[in-house]
Protein backbone atom coordinates (compact mmCIF):
# COMPACT_ATOMS: atom_id res chain seq x y z
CA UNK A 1 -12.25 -16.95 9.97
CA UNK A 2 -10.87 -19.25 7.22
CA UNK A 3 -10.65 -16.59 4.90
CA UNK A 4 -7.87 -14.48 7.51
CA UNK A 5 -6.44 -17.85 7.94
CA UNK A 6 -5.68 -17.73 4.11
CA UNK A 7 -4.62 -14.08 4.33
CA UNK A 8 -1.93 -15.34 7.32
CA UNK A 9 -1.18 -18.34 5.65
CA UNK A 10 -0.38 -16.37 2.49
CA UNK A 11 2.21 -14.35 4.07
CA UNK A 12 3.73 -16.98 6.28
CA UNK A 13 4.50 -18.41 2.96
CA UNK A 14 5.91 -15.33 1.45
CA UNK A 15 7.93 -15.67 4.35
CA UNK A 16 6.47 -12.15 6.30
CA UNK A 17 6.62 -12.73 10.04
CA UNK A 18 3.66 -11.60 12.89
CA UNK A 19 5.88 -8.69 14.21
CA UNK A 20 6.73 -7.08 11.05
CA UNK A 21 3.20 -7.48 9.80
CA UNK A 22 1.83 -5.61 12.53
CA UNK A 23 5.18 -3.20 12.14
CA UNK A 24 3.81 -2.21 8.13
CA UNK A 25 -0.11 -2.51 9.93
CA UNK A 26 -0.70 -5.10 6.91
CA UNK A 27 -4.21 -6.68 7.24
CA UNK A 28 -7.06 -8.20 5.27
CA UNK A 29 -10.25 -7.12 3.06
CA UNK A 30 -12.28 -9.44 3.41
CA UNK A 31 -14.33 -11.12 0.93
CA UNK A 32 -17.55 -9.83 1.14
CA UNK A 33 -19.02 -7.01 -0.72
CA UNK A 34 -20.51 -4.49 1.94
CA UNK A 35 -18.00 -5.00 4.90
CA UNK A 36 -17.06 -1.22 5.37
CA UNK A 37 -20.71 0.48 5.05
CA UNK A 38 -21.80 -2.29 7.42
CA UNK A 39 -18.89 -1.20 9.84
CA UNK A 40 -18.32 2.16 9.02
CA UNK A 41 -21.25 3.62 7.28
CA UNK A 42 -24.75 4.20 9.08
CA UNK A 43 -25.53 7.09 7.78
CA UNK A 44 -25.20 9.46 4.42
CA UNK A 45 -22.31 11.84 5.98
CA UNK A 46 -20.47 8.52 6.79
CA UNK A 47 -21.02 6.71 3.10
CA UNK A 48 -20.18 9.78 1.34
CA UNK A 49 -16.69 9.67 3.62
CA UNK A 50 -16.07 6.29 2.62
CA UNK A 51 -16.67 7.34 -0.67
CA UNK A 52 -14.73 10.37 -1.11
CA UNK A 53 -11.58 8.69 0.75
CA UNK A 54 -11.96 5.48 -2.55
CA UNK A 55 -13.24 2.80 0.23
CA UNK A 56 -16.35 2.26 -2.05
CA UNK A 57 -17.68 2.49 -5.33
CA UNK A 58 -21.16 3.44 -6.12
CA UNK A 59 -22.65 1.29 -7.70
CA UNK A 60 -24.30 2.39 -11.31
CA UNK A 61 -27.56 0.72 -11.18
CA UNK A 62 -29.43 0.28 -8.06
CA UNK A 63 -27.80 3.08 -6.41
CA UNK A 64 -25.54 2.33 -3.10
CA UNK A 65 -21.96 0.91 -3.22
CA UNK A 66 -19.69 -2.03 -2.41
CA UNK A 67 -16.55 -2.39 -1.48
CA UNK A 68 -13.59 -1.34 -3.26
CA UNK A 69 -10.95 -3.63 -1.63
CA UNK A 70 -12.26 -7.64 -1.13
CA UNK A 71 -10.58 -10.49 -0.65
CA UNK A 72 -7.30 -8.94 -0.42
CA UNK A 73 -3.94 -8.75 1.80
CA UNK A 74 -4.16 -4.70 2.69
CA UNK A 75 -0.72 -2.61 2.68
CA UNK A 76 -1.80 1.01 4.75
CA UNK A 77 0.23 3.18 2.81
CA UNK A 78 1.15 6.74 5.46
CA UNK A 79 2.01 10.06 4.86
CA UNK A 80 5.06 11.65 6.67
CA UNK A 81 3.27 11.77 10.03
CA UNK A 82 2.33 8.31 9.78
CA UNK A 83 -1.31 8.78 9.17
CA UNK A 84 -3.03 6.22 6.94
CA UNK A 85 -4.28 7.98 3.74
CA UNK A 86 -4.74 5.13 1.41
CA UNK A 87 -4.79 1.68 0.84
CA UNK A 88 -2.74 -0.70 -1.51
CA UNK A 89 -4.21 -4.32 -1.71
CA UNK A 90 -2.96 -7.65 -3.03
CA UNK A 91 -4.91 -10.38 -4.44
CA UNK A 92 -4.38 -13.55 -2.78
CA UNK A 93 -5.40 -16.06 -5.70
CA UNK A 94 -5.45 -15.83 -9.14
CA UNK A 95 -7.02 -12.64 -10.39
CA UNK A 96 -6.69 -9.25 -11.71
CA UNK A 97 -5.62 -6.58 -10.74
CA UNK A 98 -2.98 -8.33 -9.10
CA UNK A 99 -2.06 -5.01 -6.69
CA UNK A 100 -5.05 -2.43 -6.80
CA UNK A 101 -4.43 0.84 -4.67
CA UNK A 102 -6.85 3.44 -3.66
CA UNK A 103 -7.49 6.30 -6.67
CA UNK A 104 -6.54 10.03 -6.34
CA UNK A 105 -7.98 11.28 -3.48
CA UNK A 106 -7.79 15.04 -2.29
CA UNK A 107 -5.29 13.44 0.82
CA UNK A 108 -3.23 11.09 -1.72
CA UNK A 109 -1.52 11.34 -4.88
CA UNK A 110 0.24 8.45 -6.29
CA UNK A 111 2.93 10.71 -7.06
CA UNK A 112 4.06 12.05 -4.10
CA UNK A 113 3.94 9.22 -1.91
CA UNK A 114 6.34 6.49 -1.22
CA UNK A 115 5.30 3.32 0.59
CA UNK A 116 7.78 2.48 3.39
CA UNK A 117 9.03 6.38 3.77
CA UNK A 118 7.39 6.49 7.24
CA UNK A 119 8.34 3.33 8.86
CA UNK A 120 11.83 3.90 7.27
CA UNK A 121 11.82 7.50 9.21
CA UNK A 122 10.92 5.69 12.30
CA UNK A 123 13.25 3.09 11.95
CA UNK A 124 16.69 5.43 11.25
CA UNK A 125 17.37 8.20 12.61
CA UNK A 126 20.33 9.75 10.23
CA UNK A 127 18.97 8.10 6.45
CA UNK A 128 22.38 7.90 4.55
CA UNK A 129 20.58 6.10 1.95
CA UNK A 130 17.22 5.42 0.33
CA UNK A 131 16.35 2.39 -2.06
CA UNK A 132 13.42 2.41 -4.49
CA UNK A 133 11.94 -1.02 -4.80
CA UNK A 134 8.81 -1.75 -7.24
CA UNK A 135 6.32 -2.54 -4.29
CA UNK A 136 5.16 -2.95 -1.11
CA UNK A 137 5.75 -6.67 -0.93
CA UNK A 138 9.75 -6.11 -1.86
CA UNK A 139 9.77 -3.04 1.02
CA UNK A 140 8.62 -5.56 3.98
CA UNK A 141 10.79 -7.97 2.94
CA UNK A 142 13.84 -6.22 2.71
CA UNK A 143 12.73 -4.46 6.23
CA UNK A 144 12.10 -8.34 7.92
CA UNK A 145 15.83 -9.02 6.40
CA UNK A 146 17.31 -5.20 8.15
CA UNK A 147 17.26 -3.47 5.24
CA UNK A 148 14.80 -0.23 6.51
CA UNK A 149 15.72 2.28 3.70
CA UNK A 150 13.39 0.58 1.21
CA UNK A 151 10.76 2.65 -0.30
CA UNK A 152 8.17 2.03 -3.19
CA UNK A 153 5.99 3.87 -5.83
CA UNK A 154 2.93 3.29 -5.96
CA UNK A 155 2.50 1.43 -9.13
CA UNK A 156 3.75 4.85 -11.15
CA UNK A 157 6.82 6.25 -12.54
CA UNK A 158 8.99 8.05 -10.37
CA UNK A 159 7.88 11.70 -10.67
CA UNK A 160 10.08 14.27 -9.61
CA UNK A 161 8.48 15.11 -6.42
CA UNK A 162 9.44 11.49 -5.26
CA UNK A 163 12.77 13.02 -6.22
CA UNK A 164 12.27 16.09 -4.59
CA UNK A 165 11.14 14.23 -1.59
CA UNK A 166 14.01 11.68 -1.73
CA UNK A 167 16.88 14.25 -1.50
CA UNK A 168 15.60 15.98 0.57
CA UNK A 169 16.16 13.23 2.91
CA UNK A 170 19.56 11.81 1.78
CA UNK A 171 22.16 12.52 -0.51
CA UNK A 172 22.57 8.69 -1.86
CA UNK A 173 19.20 7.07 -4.05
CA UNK A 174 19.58 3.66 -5.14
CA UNK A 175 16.98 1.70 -7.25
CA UNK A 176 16.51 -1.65 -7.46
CA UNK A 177 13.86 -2.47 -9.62
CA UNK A 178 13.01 -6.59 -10.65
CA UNK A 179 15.36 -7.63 -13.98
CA UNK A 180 11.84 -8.25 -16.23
CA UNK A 181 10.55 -6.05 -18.68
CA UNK A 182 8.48 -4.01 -16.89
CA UNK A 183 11.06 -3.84 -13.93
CA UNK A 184 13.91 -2.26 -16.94
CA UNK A 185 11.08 -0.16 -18.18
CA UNK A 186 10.93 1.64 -14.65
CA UNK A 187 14.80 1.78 -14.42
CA UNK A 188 14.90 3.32 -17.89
């Protein structure tokens, strides 16, 4: 319990209210090291799934697994349809990775996807515009403040199937990346 009080006080203080974290579906990881095996798992068919989909590692020695996502604020990134197909997950704390999203899986590819595309589809029906952001953090916020045509990468280059998928949408793409270095590296 005190650790999801530190997950809600976190984003009360980044200024995210109740309503439009249950809008995004952002949650927690906690930070133990075995919650989703223990939840999920049971049984080999169900391990390997949590495997395959980048839930767990395996571990190298000892055999088994653990967690890939702990102690973290969880972004559910969607496809088009809405269905959750991986995971992007903040640190709270100090700590690296800051941001650490699920790897390649055969349902997601970093470079396709665009965080926000879904709830931004839900949220307009006629998209006259779209705005790349750098992250899920800068998508929810701009949504909270009524700006719903924010989209992200997801912590890659924009590829041109984001492109692809972009105007296919709308005719007008706008981004808006942060003025520091690696923010002008990404507009560049």
């Amino acid at each position: 319990l005190k650790t999801s009080t530190r997950a809600q006080d976190y984003l009360q203080a980044r200024g995210l209210t109740g309503e439009t974290c249950a809008r995004f579906g952002i949650g927690y990881a906690p930070a133990a090291w075995s919650t989703l095996e223990g939840r999920l798992g049971g049984n080999e068919d169900r391990n390997r799934l949590l495997l395959q989909a980048g839930l767990v590692i395996e571990r190298e020695r000892g055999g088994g697994s653990y967690d890939r996502f702990r102690d973290r604020v969880m972004f559910p990134i969607r496809d088009a349809r809405g269905r959750v197909i991986a995971f992007g997950g903040r640190i709270i704390d100090q700590g690296e990775p800051k941001y650490l999203n699920s790897p390649e899986t055969p349902l997601f590819h970093k470079g396709r996807e665009l965080y926000g595309l879904y709830e931004t589809r839900q949220a307009l029906r006629q998209i006259g515009r779209l705005m790349v952001v750098e992250g899920y953090m800068d998508v929810v916020r701009l949504s909270q403040a009524g700006i719903v045509y924010a989209v992200a990468t997801l912590g890659t280059a924009t590829t041109p199937e984001h492109l692809n998928r972009l105007f296919r949408l709308t005719n007008e793409v706008v981004f808006c990346f942060d003025g520091d270095r690696a923010g002008r590296a990404a507009a560049w």
